[in-house]
Every structure is written in structure tokens, then in C-alpha cells.
Protein backbone atom coordinates (compact mmCIF):
# COMPACT_ATOMS: atom_id res chain seq x y z
CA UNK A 1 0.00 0.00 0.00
CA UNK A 2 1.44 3.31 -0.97
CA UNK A 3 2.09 5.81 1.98
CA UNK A 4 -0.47 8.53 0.22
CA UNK A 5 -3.27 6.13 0.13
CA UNK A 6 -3.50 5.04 4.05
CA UNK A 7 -6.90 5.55 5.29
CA UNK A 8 -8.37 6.39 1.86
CA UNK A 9 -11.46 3.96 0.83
CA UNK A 10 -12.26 2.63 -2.47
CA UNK A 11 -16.36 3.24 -3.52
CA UNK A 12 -16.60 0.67 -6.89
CA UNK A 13 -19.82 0.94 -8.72
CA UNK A 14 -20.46 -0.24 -11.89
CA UNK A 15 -21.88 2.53 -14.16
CA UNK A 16 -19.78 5.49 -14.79
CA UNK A 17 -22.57 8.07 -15.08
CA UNK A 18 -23.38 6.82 -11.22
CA UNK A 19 -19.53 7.04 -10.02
CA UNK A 20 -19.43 10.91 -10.98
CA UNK A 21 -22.72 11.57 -9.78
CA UNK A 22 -21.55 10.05 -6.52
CA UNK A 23 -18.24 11.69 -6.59
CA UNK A 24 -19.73 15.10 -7.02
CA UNK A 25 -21.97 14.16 -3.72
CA UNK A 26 -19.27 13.22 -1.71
CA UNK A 27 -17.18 16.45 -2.49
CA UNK A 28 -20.41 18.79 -1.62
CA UNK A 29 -20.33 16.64 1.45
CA UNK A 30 -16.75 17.48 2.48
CA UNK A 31 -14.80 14.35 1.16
CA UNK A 32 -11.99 14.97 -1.19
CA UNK A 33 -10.67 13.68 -3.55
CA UNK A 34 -13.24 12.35 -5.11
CA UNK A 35 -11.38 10.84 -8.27
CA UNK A 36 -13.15 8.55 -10.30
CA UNK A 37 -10.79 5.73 -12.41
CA UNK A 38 -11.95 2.56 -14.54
CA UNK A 39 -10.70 -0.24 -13.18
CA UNK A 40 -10.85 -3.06 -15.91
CA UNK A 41 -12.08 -6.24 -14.50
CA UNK A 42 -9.02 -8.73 -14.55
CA UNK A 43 -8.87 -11.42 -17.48
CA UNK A 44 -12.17 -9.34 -19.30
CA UNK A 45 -11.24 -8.30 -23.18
CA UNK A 46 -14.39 -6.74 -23.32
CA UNK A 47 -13.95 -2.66 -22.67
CA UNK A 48 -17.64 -2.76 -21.54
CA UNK A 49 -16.86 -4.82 -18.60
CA UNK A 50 -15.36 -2.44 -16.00
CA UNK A 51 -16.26 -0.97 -12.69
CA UNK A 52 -15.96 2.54 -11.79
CA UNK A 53 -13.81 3.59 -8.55
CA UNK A 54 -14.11 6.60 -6.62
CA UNK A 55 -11.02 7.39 -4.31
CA UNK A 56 -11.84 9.05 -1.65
CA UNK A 57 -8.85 10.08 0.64
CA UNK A 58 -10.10 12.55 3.64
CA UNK A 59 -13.45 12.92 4.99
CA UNK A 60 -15.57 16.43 5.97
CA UNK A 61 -13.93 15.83 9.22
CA UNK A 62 -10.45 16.48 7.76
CA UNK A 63 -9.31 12.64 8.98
CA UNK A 64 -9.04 9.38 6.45
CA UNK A 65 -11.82 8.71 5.06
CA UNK A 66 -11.63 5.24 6.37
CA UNK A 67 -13.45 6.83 9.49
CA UNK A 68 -16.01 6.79 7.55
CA UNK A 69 -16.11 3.86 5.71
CA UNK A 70 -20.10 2.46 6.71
CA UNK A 71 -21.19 5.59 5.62
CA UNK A 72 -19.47 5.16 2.00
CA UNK A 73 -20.45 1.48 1.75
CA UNK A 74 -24.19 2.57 2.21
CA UNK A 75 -24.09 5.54 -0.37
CA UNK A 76 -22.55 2.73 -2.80
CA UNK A 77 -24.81 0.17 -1.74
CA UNK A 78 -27.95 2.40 -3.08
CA UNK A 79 -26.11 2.81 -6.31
CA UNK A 80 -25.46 -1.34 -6.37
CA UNK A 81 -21.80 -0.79 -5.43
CA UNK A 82 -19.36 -1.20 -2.63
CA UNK A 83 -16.91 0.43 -0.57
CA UNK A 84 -13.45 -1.06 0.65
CA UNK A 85 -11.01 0.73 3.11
CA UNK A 86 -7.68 0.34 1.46
């Protein structure tokens, strides 16, 4: 795990227009960043097959994000996504 990315938490959902949607939530809620990548599922050829990752690194409270981790995996959950602490 790279030193930057302690405490930060993954959200992966699986439409892109959702992920930025999301993102943009999270930073008018405080969280930052809120960058959203494609993350290619592993072994899958097809381009259509991806998920969509927000990394979010520092919550409103200005500590890792990871504080707030059940928080993020119910926001993802109503978008039929996830959240991991990294």
C-alpha cells in the first residue's frame, strides 16, 4: 500500500454516469478527492466490462476517510456498489 493512500477507501460501482454523480456528492459533502478511475475487470477483453472507482482520501472531518467507511459502503450500496477501506 502506498504511503499517500492510508486511510483512503475505495467506492466501486459499476456505471460510470453513477460514479461521478456520486463523486460530485461526496465532495459537496466534504470528502476529497473524489477521483473517479476505470478499473478493468481482470482477465475481461471486453472494454464494456469495467467498474468505476471513486477514491476518496479525507473525509468532511479532515481525517481518512476510512473513518467513515459504513457511511461510504451505504451511499454505494444504493447505487449497487461497494466500498473497501484500502
Amino acid at each position: 500500500m502506498a504511503e499517500g493512500s492510508r486511510g483512503a477507501v475505495l467506492v466501486t460501482l459499476p456505471d460510470r454516469e453513477d460514479a461521478v454523480e456520486l463523486a460530485e456528492q461526496l465532495q459537496e459533502q466534504g470528502y476529497e478527492p473524489c477521483r473517479v478511475h476505470r478499473d478493468m475487470l481482470a482477465g475481461e477483453d471486453d472494454a464494456e466490462d469495467a467498474d468505476w472507482v471513486i477514491e476518496v482520501l479525507t473525509g468532511p472531518h479532515g481525517g481518512p476517510a476510512v473513518f467513515d467507511e459504513p457511511h461510504l459502503g451505504t451511499l454505494a450500496d444504493n447505487y449497487g456498489g461497494f466500498a473497501v477501506a484500502e
